[in-house]
Protein backbone atom coordinates (compact mmCIF):
# COMPACT_ATOMS: atom_id res chain seq x y z
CA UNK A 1 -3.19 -24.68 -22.27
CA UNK A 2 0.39 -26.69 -21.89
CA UNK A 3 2.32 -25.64 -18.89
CA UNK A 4 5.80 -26.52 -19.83
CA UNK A 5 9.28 -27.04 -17.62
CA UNK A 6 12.12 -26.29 -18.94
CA UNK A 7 15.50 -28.33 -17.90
CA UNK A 8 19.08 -28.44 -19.35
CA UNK A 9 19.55 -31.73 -17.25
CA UNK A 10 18.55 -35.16 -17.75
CA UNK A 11 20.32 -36.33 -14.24
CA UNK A 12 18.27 -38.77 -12.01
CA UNK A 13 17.65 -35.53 -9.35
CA UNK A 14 16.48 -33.27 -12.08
CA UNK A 15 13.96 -36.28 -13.19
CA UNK A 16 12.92 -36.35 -10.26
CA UNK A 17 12.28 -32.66 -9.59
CA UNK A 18 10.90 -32.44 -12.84
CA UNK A 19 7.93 -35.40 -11.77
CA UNK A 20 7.23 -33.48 -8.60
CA UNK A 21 7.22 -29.99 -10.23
CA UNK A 22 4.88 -31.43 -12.73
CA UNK A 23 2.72 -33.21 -10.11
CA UNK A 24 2.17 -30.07 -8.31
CA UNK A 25 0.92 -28.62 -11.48
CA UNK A 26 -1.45 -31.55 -11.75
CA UNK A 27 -2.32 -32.27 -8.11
CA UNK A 28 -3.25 -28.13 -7.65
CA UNK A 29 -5.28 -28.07 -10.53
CA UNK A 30 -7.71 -30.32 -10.14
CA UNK A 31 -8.01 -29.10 -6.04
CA UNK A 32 -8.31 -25.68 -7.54
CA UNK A 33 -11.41 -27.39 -9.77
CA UNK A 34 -9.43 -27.03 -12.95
CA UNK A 35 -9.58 -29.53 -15.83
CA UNK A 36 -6.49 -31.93 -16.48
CA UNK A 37 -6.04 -33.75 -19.35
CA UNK A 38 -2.49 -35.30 -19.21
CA UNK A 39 0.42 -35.30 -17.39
CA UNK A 40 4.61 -36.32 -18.97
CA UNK A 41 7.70 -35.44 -18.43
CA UNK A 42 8.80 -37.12 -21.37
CA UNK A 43 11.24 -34.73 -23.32
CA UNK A 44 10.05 -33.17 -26.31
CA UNK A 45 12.24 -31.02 -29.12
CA UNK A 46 8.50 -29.65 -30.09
CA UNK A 47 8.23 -27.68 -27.01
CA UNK A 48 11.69 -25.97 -27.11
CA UNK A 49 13.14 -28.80 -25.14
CA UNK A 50 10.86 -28.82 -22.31
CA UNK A 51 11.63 -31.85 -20.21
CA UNK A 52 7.61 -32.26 -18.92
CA UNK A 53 4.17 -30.68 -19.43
CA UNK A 54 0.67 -30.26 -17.72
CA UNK A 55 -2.27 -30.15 -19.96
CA UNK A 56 -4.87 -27.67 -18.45
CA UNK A 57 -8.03 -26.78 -19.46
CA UNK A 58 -8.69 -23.93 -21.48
CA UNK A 59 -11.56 -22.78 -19.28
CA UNK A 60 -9.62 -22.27 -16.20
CA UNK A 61 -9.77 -18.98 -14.30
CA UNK A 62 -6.44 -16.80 -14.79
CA UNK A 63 -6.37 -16.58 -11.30
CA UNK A 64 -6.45 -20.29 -10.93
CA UNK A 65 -4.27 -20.62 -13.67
CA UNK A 66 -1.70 -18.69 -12.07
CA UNK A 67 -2.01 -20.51 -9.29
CA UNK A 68 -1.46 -23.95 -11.09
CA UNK A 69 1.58 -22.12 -12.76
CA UNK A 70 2.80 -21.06 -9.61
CA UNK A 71 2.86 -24.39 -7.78
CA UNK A 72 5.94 -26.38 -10.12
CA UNK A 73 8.26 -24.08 -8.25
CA UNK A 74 7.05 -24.09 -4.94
CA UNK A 75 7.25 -27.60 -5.24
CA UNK A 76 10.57 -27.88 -6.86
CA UNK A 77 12.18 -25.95 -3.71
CA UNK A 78 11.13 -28.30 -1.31
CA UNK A 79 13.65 -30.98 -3.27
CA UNK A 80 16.15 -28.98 -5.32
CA UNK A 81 18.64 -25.82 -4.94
CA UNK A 82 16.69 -22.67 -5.18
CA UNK A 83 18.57 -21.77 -7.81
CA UNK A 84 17.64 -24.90 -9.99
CA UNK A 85 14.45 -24.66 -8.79
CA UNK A 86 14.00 -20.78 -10.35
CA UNK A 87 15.52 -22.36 -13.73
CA UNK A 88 13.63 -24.88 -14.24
CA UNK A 89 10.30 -22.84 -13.45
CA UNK A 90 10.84 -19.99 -15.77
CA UNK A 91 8.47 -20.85 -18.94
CA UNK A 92 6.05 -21.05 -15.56
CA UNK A 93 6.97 -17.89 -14.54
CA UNK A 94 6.03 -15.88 -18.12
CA UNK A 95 2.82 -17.87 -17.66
CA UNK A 96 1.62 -16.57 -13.97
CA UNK A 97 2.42 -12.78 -15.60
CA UNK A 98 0.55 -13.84 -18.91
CA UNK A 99 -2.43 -14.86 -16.41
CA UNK A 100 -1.72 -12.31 -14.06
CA UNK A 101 -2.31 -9.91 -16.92
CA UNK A 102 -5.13 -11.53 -17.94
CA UNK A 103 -7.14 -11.65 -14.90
CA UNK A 104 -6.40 -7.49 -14.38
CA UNK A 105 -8.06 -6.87 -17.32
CA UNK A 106 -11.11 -9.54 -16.87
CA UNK A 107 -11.56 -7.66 -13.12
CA UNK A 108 -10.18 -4.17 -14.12
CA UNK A 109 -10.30 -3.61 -18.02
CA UNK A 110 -6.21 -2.41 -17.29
CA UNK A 111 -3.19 -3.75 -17.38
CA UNK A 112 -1.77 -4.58 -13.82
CA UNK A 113 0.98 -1.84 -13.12
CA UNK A 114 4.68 -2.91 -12.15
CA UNK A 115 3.73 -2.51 -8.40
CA UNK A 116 0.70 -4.58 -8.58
CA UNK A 117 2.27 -7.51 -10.59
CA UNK A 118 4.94 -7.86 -7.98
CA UNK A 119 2.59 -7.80 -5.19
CA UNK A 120 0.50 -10.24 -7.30
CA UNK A 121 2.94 -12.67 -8.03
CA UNK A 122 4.31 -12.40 -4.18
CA UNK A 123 0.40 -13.23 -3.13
CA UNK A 124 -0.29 -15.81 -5.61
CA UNK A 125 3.29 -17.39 -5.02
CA UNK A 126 2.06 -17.66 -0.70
CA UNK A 127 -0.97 -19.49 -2.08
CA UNK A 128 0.70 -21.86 -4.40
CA UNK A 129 3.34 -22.72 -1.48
CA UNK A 130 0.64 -23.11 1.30
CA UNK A 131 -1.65 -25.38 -1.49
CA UNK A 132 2.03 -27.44 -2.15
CA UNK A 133 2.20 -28.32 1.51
CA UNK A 134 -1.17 -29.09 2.41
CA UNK A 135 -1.01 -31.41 -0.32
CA UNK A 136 2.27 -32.76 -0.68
CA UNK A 137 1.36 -36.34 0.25
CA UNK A 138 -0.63 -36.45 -2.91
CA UNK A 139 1.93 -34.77 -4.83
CA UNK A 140 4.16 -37.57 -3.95
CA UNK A 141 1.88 -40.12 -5.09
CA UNK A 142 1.55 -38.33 -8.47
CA UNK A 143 5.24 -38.10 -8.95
CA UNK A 144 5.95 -41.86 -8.32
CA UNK A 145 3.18 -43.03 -10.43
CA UNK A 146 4.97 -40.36 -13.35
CA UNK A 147 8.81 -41.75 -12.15
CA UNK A 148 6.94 -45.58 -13.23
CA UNK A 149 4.75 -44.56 -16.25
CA UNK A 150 6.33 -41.30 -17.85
CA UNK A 151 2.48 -39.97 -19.01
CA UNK A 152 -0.73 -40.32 -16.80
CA UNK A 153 -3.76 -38.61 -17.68
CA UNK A 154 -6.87 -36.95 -15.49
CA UNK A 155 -8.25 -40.66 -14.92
CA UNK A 156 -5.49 -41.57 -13.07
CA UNK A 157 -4.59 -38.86 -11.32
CA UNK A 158 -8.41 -39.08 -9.63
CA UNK A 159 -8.07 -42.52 -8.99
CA UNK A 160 -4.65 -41.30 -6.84
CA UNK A 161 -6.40 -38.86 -4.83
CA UNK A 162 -9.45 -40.74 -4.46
CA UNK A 163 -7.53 -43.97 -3.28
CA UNK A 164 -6.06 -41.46 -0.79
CA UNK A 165 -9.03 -40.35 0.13
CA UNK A 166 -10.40 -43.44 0.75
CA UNK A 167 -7.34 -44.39 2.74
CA UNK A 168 -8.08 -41.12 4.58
CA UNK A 169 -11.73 -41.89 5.44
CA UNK A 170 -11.12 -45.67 6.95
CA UNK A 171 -8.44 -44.17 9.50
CA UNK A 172 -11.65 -42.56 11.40
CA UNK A 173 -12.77 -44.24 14.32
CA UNK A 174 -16.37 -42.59 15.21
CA UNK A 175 -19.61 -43.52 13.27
CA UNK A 176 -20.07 -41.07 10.23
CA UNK A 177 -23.38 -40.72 8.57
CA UNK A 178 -24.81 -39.02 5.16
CA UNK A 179 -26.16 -35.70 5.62
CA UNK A 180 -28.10 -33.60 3.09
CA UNK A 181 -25.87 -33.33 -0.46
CA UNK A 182 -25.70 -29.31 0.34
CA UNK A 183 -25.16 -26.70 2.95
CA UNK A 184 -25.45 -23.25 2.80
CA UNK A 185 -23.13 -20.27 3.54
CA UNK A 186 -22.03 -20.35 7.48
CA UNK A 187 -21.18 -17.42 9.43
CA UNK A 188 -18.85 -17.17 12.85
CA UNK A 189 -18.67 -14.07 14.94
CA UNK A 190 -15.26 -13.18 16.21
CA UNK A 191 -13.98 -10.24 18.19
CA UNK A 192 -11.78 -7.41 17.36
CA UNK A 193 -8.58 -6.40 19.34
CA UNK A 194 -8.09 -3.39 20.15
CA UNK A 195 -4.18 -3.12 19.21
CA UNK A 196 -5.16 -4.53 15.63
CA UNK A 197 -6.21 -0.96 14.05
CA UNK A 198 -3.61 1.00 12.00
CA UNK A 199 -5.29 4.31 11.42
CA UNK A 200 -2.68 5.82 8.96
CA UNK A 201 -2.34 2.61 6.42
CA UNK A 202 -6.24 1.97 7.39
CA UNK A 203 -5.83 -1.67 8.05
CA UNK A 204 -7.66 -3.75 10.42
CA UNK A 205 -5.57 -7.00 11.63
CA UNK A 206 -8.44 -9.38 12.34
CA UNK A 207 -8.88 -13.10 14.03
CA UNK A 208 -11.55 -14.43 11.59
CA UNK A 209 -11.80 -18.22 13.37
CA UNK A 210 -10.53 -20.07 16.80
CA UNK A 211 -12.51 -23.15 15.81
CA UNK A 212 -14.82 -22.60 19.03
CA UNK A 213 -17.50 -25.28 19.43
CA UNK A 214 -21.03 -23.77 18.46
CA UNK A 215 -24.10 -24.80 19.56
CA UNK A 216 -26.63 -25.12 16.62
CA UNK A 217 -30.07 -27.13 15.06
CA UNK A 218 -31.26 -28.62 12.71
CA UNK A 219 -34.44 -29.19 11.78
CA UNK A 220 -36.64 -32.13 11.71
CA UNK A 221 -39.53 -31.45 10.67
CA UNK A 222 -41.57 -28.25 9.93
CA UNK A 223 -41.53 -26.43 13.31
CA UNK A 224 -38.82 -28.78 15.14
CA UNK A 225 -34.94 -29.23 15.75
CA UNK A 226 -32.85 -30.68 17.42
CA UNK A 227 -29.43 -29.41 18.89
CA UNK A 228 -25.65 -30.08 17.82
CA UNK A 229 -22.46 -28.54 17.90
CA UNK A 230 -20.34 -27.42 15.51
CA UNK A 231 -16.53 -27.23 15.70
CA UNK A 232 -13.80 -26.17 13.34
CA UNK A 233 -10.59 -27.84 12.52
CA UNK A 234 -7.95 -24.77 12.22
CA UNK A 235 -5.03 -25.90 10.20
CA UNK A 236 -3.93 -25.06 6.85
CA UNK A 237 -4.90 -28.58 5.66
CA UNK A 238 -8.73 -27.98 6.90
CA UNK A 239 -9.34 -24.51 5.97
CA UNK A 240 -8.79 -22.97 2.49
CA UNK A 241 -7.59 -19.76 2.05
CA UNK A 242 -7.97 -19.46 -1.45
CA UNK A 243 -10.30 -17.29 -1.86
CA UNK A 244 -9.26 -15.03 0.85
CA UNK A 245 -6.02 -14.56 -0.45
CA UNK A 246 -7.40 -14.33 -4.28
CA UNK A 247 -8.82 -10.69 -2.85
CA UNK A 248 -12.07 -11.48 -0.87
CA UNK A 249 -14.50 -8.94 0.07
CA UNK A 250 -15.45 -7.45 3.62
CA UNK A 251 -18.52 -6.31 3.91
CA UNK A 252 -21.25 -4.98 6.37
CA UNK A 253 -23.13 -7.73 7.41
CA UNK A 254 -22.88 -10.14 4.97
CA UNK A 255 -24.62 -7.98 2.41
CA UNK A 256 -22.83 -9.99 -0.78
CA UNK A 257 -26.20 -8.11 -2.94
CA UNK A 258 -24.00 -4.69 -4.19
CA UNK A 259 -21.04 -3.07 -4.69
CA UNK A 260 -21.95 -0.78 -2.29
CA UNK A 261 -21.69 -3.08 0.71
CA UNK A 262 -17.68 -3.94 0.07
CA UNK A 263 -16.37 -1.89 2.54
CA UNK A 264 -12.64 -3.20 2.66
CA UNK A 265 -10.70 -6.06 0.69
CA UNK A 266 -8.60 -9.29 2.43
CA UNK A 267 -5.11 -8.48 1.82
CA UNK A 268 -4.18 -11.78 3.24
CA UNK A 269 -4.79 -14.39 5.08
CA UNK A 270 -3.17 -17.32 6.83
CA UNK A 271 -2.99 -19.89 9.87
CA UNK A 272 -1.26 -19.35 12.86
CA UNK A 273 -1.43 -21.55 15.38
CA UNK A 274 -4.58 -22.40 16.13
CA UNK A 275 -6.30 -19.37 14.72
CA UNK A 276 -7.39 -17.90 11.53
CA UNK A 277 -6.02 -14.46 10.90
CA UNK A 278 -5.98 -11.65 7.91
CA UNK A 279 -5.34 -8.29 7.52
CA UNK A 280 -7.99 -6.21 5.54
CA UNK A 281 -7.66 -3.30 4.17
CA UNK A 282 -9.84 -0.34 3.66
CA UNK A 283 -9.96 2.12 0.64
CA UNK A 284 -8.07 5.77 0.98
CA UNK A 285 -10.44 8.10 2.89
CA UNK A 286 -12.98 10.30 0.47
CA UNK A 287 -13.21 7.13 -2.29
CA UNK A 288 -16.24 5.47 -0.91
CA UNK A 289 -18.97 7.17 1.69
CA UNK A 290 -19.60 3.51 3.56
CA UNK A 291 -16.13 2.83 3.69
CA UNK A 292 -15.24 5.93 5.53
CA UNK A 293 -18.35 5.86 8.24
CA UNK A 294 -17.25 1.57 8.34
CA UNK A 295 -13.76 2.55 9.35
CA UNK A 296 -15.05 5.19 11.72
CA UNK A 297 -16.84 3.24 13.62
CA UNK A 298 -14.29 0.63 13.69
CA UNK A 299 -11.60 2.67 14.84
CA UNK A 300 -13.77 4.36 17.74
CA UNK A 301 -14.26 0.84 18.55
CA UNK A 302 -18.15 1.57 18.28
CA UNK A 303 -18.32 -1.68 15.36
CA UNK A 304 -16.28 -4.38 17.60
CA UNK A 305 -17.49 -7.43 16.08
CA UNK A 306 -16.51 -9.30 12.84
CA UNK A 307 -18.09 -12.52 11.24
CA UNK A 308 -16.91 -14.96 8.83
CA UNK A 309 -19.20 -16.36 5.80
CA UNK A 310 -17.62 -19.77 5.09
CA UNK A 311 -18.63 -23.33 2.85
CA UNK A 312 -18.40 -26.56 4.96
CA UNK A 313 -16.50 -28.69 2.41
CA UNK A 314 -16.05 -32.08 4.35
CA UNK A 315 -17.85 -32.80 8.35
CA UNK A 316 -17.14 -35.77 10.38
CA UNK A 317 -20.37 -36.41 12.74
CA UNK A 318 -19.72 -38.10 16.12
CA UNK A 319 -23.27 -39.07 17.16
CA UNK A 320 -24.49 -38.45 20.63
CA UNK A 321 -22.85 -40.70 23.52
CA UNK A 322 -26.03 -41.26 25.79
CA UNK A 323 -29.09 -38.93 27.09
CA UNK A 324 -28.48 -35.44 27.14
CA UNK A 325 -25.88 -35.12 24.85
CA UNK A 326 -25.86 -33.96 21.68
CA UNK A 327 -24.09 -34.79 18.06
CA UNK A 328 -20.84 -33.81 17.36
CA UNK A 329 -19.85 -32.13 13.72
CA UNK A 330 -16.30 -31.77 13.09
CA UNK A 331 -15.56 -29.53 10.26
CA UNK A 332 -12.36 -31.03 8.84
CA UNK A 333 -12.44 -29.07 5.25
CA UNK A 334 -14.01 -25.59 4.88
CA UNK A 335 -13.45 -22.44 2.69
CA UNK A 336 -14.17 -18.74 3.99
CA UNK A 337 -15.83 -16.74 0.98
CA UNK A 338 -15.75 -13.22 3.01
CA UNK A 339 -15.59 -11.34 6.14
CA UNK A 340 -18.05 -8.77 7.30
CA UNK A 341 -17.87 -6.54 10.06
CA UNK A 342 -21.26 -7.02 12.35
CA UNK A 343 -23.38 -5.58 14.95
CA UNK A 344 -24.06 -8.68 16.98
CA UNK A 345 -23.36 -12.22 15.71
CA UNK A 346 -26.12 -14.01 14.12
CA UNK A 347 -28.10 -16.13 16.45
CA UNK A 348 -25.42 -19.16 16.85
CA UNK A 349 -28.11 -22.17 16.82
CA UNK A 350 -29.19 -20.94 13.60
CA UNK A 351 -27.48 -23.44 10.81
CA UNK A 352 -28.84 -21.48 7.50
CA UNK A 353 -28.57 -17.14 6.85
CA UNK A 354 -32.23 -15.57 6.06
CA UNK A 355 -31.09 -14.65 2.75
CA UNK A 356 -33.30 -15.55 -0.48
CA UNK A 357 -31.40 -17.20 -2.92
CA UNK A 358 -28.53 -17.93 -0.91
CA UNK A 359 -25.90 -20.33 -2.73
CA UNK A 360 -25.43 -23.38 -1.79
CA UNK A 361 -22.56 -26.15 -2.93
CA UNK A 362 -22.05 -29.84 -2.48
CA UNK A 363 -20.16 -31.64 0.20
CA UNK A 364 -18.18 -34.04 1.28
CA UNK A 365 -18.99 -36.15 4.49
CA UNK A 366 -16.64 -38.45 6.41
CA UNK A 367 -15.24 -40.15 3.05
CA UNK A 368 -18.90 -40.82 2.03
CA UNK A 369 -20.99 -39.24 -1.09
CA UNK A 370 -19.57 -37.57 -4.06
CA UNK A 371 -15.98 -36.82 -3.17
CA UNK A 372 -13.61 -33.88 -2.86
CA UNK A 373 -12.67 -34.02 -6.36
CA UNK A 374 -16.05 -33.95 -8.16
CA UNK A 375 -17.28 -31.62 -5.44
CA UNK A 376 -14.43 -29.39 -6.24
CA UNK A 377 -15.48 -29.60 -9.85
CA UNK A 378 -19.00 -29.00 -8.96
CA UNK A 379 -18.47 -25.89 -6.60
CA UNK A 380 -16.60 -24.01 -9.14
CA UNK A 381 -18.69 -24.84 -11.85
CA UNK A 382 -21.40 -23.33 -10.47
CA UNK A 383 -19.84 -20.14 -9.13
CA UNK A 384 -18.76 -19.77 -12.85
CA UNK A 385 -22.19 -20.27 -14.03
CA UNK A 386 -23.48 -17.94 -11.37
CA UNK A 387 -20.91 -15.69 -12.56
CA UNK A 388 -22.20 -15.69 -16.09
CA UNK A 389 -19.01 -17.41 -17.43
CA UNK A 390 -20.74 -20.40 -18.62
CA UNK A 391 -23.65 -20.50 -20.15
């Protein structure tokens, strides 16, 4: 797949926009897991006068894609007149409705309708612009490196990011060790307010994270642990909201085994301050039996209590200052994969969910092991394989 800008000026801003429109496309692809082959924005009559290009994999999600597709602009309006910026992002545009399109029929065997590509785009649009920003540093590296060279390909991009990351991981000033190459699923339980139920549009406005320090263990040997806290960095460069915003499910009590336990969807999500907050919305009352008695109980304010299922993606460990404390973790990079609503929080000391099977993905500690960009690769290559989509 070529993901193509389109320019009617060859001025020294419009080159320049052009290199950071097409770094976004680059830079959010392979953070999104995606496969980049090369990068110009050398002219070219064969594509209709395109003034650059991204190369993506043919394999990529249409979600993703749109995604990828989405980002040239958002980037473009940071630097140029909206206006200019629309322009020059409109063979992107037909290519976020082509995925768009796409991924409704992969998820719904339809066509989306008018309604739901507009609130599609709008969604997938909030995700490309929050992805632009938390990443804009690399972004900038990518562009100079295409102002110097014209084409780069997926080698060099990596080397960019992973020089940054390396720059990155020699700023910290605490001793980091190795921990185990995976971790499972995480939960967090977080309360519900009571002003944060609308009854008629049967939403539920939620706080999903306040990055409180938990106290868990981790074991040693067969029947012993030892204690450490956990704490999570709340910013919109720490935690991704991808998969929130792509449409994650809520369910009832992390239940992730059957249809039947999605009792709501995550309309969005997004940072504020230093909190992690969505709205989630339930489905129109008589569709769905569990769904009704779910929202019931939330709106009596019987079911107070939500909990978020998320991946640690990168943790910086401060080891213990003397006798009686205890090692620090510091969560810098994690991803919620759901929400449920919950009884009672699961014991907070325990690190792992007592669910068979349950997932698990690599990780990323302190600068050390395999790296956020293979990991990336890694993490969605196995949720596609899990998800049948490669063999």
């Amino acid at each position: 797949m070529k993901m193509a800008s389109t320019s009617s000026s060859g001025s020294a801003e419009q080159i320049r926009a052009t290199a950071y429109h097409e770094a976004a496309h680059a830079v959010t692809a392979i953070r999104l897991g995606a496969g980049v082959n090369e990068v110009t924005i050398k002219p070219s009559l064969a594509r209709g006068g395109a003034a650059g290009y991204v190369e993506i994999a043919r394999s990529t999600q249409p979600y993703n894609y749109a995604v990828i597709a989405a980002a040239g602009e958002a980037a473009s309006r940071r630097l140029i007149d909206v206006n200019k910026a629309i322009a020059g992002a409109e063979v992107d545009r037909r290519d976020v409705d082509a995925a768009i399109a796409r991924w409704y029929h992969e998820k719904f065997g339809s066509a989306p309708t008018r309604r739901e590509m507009v609130e599609t785009n709008i969604r997938i649009g909030a995700i490309a612009k929050d992805l632009v920003a938390e990443n804009w540093s690399l972004i900038e590296r990518v562009a100079l490196e295409l102002l110097a060279r014209e084409t780069i390909n997926s080698d060099d991009i990596r080397r960019i990011i992973e020089e940054a990351d390396a720059t990155a991981s020699r700023t910290l000033s605490v001793a980091t060790r190795r921990l185990p190459d995976v971790l499972p699923l995480q939960t967090r339980l977080q309360a519900i307010g009571a002003s944060a139920i609308d009854v008629e549009a049967r939403t539920v406005q939620i706080i999903f994270t306040t990055g409180a320090t938990v106290r868990r263990r981790k074991y040693t040997g067969w029947d012993t642990a030892v204690p450490f806290d956990e704490t999570l960095v709340v910013s919109r460069e720490a935690i991704d909201l991808t998969r929130l915003n792509a449409g994650a499910p809520v369910l009832d009590s992390h239940a992730a085994y059957s249809t039947t336990a999605q009792v709501a969807v995550v309309e969005r999500a997004w940072i504020e301050g230093k909190e992690g907050r969505a709205s989630v919305r339930f489905p129109k009352a008589g569709i769905d039996a569990q769904a009704d008695r779910m929202f019931g109980l939330v709106a009596d304010r019987i079911i107070k209590n939500i909990s978020a299922g998320y991946r640690i993606d990168q943790v910086r460990i401060v080891e213990a200052a003397g006798k009686g404390q205890v090692e620090q973790h510091i969560v810098e990079r994690w991803t919620p994969f759901e929400i449920s609503f919950v009884t009672a929080g699961a014991d907070p000391g325990a690190q792992v969910r007592s669910a068979d099977g349950l997932a698990t993905y690599p990780v990323a500690f302190g600068g050390a092991g395999i790296g956020h960009v293979e990991a990336a690769r890694l993490r969605i290559e196995m949720s596609m394989r899990a998800a049948g989509i490669l063999a």
